[in-house]
N, C-alpha and C. Protein backbone atom coordinates (compact mmCIF):
# COMPACT_ATOMS: atom_id res chain seq x y z
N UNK A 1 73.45 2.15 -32.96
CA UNK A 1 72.26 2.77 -33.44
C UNK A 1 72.42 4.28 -33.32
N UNK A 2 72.15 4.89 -34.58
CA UNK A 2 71.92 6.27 -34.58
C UNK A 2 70.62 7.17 -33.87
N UNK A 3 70.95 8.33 -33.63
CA UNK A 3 69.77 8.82 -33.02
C UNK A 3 68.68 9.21 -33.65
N UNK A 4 69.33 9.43 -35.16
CA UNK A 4 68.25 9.61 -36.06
C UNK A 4 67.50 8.06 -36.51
N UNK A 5 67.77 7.25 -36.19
CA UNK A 5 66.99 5.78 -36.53
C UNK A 5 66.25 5.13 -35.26
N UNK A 6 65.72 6.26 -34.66
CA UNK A 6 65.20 5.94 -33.23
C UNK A 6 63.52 6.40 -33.72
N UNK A 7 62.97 5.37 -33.18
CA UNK A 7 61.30 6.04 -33.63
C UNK A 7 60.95 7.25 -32.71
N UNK A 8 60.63 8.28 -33.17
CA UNK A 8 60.14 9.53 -31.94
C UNK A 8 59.71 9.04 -30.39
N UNK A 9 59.68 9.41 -29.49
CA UNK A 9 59.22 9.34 -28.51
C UNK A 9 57.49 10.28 -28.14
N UNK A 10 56.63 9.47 -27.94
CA UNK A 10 55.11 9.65 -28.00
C UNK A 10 55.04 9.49 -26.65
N UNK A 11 54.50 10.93 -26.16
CA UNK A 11 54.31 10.37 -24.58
C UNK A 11 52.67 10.12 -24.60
N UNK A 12 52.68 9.20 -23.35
CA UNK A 12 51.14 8.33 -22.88
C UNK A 12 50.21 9.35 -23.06
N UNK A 13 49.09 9.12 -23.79
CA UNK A 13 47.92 9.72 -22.95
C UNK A 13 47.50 9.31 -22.18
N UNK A 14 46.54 9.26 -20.83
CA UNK A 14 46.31 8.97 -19.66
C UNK A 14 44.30 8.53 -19.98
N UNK A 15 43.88 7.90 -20.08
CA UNK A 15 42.49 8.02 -19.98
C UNK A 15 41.77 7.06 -18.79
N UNK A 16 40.65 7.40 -18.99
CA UNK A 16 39.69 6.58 -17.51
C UNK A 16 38.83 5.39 -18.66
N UNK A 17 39.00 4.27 -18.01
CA UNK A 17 38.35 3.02 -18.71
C UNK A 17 36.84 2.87 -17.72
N UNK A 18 35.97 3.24 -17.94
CA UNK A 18 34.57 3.22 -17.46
C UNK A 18 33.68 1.97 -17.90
N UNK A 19 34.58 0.92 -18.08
CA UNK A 19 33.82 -0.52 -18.68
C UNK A 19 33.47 -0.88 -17.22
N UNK A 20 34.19 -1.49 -16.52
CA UNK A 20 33.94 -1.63 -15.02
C UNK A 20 32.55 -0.89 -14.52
N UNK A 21 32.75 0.25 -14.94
CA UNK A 21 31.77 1.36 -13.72
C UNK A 21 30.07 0.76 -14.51
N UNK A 22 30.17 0.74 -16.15
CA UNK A 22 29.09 0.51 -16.74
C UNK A 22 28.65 -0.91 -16.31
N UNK A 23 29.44 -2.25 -16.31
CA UNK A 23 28.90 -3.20 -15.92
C UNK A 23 28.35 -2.87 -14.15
N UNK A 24 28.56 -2.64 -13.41
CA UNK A 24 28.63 -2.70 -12.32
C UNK A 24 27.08 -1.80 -12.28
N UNK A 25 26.98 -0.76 -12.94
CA UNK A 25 25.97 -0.25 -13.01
C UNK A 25 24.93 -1.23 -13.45
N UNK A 26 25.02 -1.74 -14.42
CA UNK A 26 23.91 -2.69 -14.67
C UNK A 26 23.75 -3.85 -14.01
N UNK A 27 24.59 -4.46 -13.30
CA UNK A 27 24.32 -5.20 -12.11
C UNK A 27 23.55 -4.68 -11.08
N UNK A 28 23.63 -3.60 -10.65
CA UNK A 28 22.92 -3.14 -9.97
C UNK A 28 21.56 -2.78 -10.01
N UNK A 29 21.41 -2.23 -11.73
CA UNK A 29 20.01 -2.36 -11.82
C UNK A 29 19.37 -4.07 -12.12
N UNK A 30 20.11 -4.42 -12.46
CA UNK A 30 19.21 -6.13 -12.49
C UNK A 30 19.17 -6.47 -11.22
N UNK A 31 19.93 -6.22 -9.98
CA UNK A 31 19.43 -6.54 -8.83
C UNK A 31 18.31 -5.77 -7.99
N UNK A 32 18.37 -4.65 -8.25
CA UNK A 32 16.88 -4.28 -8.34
C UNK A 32 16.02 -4.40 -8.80
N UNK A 33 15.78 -4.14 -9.58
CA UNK A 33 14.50 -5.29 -10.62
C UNK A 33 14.03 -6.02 -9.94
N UNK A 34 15.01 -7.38 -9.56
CA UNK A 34 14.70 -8.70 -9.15
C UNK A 34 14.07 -8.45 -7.31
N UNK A 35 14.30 -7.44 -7.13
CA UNK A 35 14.46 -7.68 -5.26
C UNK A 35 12.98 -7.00 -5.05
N UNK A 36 12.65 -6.48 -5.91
CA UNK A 36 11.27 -5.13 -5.67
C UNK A 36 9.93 -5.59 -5.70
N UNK A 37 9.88 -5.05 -4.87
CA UNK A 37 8.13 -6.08 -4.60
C UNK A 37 6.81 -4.96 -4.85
N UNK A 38 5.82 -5.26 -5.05
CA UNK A 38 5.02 -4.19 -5.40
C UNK A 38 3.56 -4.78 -5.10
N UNK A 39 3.16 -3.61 -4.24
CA UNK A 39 1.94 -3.67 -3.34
C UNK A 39 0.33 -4.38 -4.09
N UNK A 40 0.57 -3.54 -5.08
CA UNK A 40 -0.50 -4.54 -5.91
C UNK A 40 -1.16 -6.16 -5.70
N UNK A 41 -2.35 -6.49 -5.61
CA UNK A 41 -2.20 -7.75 -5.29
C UNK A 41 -3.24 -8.25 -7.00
N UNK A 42 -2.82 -8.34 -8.50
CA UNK A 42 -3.11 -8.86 -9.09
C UNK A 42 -3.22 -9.95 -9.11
N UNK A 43 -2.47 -10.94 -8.74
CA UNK A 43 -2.15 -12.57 -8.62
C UNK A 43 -3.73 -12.79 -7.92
N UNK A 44 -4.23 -11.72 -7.12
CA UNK A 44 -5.11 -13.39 -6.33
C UNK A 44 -6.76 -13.05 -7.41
N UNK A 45 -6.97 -12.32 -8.14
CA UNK A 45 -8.32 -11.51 -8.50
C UNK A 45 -9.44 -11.64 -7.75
N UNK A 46 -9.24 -11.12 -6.44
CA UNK A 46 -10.42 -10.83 -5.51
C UNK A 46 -11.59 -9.93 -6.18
N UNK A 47 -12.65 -10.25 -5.21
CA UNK A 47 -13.33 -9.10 -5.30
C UNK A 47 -13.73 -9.13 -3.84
N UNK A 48 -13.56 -7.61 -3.70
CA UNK A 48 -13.75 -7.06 -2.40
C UNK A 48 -14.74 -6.39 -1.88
N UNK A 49 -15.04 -6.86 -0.62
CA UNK A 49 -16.28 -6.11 -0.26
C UNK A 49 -16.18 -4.68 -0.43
N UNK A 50 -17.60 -4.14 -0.58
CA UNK A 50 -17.55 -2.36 -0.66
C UNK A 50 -17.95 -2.31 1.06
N UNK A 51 -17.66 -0.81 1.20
CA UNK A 51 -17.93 -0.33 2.33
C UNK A 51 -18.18 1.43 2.21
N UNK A 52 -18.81 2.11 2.66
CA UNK A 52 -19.03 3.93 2.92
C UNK A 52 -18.35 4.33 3.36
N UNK A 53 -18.08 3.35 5.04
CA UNK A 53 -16.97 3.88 5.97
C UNK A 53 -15.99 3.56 5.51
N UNK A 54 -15.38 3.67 4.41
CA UNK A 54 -13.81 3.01 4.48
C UNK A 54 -12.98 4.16 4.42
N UNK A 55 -11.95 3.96 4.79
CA UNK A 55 -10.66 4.97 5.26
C UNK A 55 -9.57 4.47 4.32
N UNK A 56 -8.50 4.82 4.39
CA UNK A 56 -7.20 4.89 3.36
C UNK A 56 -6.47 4.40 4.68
N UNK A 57 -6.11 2.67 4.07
CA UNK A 57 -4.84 2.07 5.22
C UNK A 57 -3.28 2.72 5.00
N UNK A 58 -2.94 2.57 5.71
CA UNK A 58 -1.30 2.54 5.93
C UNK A 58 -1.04 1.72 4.60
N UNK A 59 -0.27 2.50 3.61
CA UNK A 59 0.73 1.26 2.56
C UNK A 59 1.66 0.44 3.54
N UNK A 60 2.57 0.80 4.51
CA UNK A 60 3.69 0.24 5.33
C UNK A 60 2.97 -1.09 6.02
N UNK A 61 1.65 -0.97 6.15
CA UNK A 61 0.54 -2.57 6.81
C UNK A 61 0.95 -3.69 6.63
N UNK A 62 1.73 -4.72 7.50
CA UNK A 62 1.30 -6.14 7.34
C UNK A 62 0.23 -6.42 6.41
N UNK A 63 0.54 -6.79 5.15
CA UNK A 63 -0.77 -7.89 4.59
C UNK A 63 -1.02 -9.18 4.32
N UNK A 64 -1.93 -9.47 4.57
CA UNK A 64 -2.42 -10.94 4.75
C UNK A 64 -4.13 -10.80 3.66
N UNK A 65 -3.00 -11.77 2.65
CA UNK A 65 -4.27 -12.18 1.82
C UNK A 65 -4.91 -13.42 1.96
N UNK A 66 -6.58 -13.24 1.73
CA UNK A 66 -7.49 -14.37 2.03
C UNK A 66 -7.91 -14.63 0.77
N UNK A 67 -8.01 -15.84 -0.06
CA UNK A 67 -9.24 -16.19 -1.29
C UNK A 67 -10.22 -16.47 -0.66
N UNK A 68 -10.87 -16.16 -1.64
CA UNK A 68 -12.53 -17.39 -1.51
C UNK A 68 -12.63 -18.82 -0.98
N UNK A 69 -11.37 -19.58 -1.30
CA UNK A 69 -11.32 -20.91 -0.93
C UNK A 69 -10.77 -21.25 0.52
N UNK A 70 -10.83 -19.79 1.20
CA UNK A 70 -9.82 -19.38 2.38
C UNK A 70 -7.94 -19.81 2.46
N UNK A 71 -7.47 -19.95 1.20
CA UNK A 71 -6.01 -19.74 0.83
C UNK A 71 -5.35 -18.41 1.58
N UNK A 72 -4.37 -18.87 2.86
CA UNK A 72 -3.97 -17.63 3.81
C UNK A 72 -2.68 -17.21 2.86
N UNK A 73 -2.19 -15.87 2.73
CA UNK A 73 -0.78 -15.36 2.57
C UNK A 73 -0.30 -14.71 3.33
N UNK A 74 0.83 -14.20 3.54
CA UNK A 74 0.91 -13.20 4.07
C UNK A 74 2.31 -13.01 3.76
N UNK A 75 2.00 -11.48 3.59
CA UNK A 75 3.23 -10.84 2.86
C UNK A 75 3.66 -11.40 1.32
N UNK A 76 2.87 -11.80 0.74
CA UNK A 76 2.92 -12.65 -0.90
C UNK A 76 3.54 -14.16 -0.32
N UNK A 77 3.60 -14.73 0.85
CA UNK A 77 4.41 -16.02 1.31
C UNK A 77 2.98 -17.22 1.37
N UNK A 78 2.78 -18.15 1.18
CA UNK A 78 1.22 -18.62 1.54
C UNK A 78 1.27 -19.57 3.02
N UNK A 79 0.84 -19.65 3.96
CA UNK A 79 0.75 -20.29 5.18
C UNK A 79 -0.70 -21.00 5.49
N UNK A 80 -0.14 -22.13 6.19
CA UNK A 80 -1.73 -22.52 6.56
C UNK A 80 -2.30 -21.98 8.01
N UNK A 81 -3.57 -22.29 7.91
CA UNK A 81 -4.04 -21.15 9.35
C UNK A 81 -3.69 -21.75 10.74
N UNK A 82 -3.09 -22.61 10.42
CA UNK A 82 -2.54 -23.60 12.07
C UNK A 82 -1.38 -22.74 12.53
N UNK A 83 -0.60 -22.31 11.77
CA UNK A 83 0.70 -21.63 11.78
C UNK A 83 0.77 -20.42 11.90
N UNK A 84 -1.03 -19.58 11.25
CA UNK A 84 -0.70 -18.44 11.27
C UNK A 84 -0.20 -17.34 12.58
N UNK A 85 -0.88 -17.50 13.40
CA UNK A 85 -0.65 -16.61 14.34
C UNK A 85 0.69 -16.70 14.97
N UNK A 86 1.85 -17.83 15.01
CA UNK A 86 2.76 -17.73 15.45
C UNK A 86 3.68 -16.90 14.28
N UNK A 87 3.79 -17.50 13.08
CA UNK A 87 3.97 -16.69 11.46
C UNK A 87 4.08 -14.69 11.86
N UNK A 88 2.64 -14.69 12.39
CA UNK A 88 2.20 -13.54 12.48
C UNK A 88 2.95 -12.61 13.54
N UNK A 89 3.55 -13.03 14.70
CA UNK A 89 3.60 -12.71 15.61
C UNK A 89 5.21 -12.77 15.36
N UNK A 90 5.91 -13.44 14.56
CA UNK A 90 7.24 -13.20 14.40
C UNK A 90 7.69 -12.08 13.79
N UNK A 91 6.58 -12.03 12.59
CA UNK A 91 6.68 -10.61 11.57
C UNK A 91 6.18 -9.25 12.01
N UNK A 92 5.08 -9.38 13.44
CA UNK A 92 4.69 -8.59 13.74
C UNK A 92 6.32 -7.72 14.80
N UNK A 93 6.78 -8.44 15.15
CA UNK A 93 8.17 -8.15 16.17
C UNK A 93 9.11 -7.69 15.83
N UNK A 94 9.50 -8.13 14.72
CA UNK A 94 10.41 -7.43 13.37
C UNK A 94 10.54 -6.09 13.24
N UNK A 95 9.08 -5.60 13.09
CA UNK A 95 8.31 -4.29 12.55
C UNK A 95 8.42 -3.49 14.02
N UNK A 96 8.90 -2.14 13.27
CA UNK A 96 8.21 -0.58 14.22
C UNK A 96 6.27 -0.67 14.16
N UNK A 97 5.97 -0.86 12.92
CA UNK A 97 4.60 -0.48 12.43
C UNK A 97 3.98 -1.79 12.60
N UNK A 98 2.93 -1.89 13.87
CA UNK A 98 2.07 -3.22 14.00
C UNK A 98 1.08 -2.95 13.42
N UNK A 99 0.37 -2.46 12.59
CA UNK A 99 -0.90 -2.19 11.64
C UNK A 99 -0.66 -3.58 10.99
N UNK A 100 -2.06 -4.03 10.40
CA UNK A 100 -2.52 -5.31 9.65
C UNK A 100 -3.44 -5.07 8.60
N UNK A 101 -3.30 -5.05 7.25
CA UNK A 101 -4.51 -5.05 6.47
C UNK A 101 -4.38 -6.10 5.77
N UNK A 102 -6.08 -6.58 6.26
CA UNK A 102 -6.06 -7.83 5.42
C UNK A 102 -6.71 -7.87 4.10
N UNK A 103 -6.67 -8.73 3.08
CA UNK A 103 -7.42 -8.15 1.81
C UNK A 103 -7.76 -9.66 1.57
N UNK A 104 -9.27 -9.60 1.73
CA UNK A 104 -10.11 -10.94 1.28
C UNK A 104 -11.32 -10.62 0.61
N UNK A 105 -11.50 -11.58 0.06
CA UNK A 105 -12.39 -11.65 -1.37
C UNK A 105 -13.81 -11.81 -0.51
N UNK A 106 -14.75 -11.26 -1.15
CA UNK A 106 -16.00 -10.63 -0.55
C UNK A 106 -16.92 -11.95 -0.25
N UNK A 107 -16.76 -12.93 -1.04
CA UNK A 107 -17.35 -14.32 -0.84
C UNK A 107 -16.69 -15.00 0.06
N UNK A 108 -15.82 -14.55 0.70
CA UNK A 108 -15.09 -15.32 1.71
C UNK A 108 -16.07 -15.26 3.22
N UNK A 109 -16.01 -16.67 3.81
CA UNK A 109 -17.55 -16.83 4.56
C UNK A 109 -16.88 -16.11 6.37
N UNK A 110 -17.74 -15.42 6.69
CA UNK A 110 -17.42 -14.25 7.27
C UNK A 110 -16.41 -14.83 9.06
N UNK A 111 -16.84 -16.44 8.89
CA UNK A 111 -16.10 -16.98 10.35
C UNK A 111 -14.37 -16.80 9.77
N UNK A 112 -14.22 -17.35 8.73
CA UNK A 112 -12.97 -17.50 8.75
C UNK A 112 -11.96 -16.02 8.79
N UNK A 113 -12.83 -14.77 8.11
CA UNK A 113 -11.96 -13.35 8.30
C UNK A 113 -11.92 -13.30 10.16
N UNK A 114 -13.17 -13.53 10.53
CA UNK A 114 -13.53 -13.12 12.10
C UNK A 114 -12.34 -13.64 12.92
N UNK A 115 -12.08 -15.28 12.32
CA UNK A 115 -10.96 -16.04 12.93
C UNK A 115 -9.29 -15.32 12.88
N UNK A 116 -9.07 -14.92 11.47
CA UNK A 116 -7.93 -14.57 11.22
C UNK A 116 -8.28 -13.30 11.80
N UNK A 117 -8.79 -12.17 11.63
CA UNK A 117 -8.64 -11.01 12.73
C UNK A 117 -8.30 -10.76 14.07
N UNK A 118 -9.52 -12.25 14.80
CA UNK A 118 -8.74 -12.44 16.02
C UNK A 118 -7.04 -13.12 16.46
N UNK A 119 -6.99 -13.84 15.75
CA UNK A 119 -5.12 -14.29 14.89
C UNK A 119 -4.13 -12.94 15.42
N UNK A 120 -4.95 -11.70 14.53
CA UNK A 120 -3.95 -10.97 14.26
C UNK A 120 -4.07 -9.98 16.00
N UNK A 121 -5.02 -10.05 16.18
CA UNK A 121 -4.93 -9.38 17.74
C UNK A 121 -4.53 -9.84 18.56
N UNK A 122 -4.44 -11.22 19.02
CA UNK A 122 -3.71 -12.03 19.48
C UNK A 122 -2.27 -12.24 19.00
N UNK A 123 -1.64 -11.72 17.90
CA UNK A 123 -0.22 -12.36 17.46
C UNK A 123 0.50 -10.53 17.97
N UNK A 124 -0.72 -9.31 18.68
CA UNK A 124 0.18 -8.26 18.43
C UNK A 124 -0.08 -7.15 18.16
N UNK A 125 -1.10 -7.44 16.64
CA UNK A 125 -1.33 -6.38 16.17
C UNK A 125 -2.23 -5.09 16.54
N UNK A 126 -1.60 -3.86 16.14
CA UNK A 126 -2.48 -2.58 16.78
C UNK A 126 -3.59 -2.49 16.39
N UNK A 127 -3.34 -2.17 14.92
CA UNK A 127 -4.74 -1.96 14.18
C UNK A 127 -5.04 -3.12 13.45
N UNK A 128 -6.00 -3.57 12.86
CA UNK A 128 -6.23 -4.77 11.84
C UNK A 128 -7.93 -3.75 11.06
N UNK A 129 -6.95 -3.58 9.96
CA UNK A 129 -8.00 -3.00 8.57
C UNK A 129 -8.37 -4.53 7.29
N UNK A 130 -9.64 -4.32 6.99
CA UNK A 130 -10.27 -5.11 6.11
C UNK A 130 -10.34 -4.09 4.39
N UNK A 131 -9.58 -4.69 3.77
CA UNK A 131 -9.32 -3.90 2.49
C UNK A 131 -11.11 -3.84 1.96
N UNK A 132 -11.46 -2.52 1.29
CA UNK A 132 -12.78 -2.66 0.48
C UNK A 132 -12.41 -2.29 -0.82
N UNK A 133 -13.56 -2.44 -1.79
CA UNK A 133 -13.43 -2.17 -3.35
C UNK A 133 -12.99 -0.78 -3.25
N UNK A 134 -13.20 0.38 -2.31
CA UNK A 134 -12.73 1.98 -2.78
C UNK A 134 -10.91 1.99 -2.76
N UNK A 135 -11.16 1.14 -1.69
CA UNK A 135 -9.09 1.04 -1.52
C UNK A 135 -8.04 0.41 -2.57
N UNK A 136 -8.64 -0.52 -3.54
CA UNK A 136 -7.73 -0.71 -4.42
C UNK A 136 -8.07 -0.22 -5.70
């Protein structure tokens, strides 16, 4: 073979393939998405007592939602009230921040908040706030 019947020599260009970096990026945002929880409590449509005195809780608060039908949650998880205070007292231990706000619907008959408040003083908690209509 001649040297003239040799195809030229083309040296490499070098580039960065960023397919990797883009998937990986979007994995990441779909796992956020999925993991993010948000304080809002639309799901239960309370209505909440009003109050004058009400104050602005801690967002960082333990919450424990009550219905009307006295349906306990806490933390968006649902528990029955036999369980709660031990429930309570595990999550309360976890936490730097022992604050509690509970958010129950205004028809809810006033033994059963009284009960779960005492729950939450007994499982730990520092403060225990009752959500009103100005707070959400």
């Amino acid at each position: 073979m001649k040297l003239k019947d040799m195809p030229p020599v083309v040296p490499e260009q070098s580039s960065i393939n960023i397919t990797p970096l883009i998937d990986i990026v979007f994995i990441l945002l779909i796992f956020f998405m999925v993991t993010t929880t948000f304080t809002k409590d639309f799901w239960l449509g309370l209505e909440r007592p009003s109050a004058k005195s009400a104050l602005t809780q801690n967002q960082s608060a333990l919450r424990v939602n009550i219905d009307r039908d006295g349906q306990i949650s806490l933390d968006g998880e649902p528990i029955h009230s036999w369980t709660f205070q031990n429930k309570m007292q595990s999550k309360l231990s976890a936490r730097s921040n022992k604050d509690v706000l509970i958010v129950s619907d205004k028809r809810l008959a006033s033994g059963i908040l009284i009960h779960i408040v005492d729950q939450c003083h007994l499982a730990g908690a520092q403060e225990v706030g009752v959500s009103t209509e100005s707070e959400s």
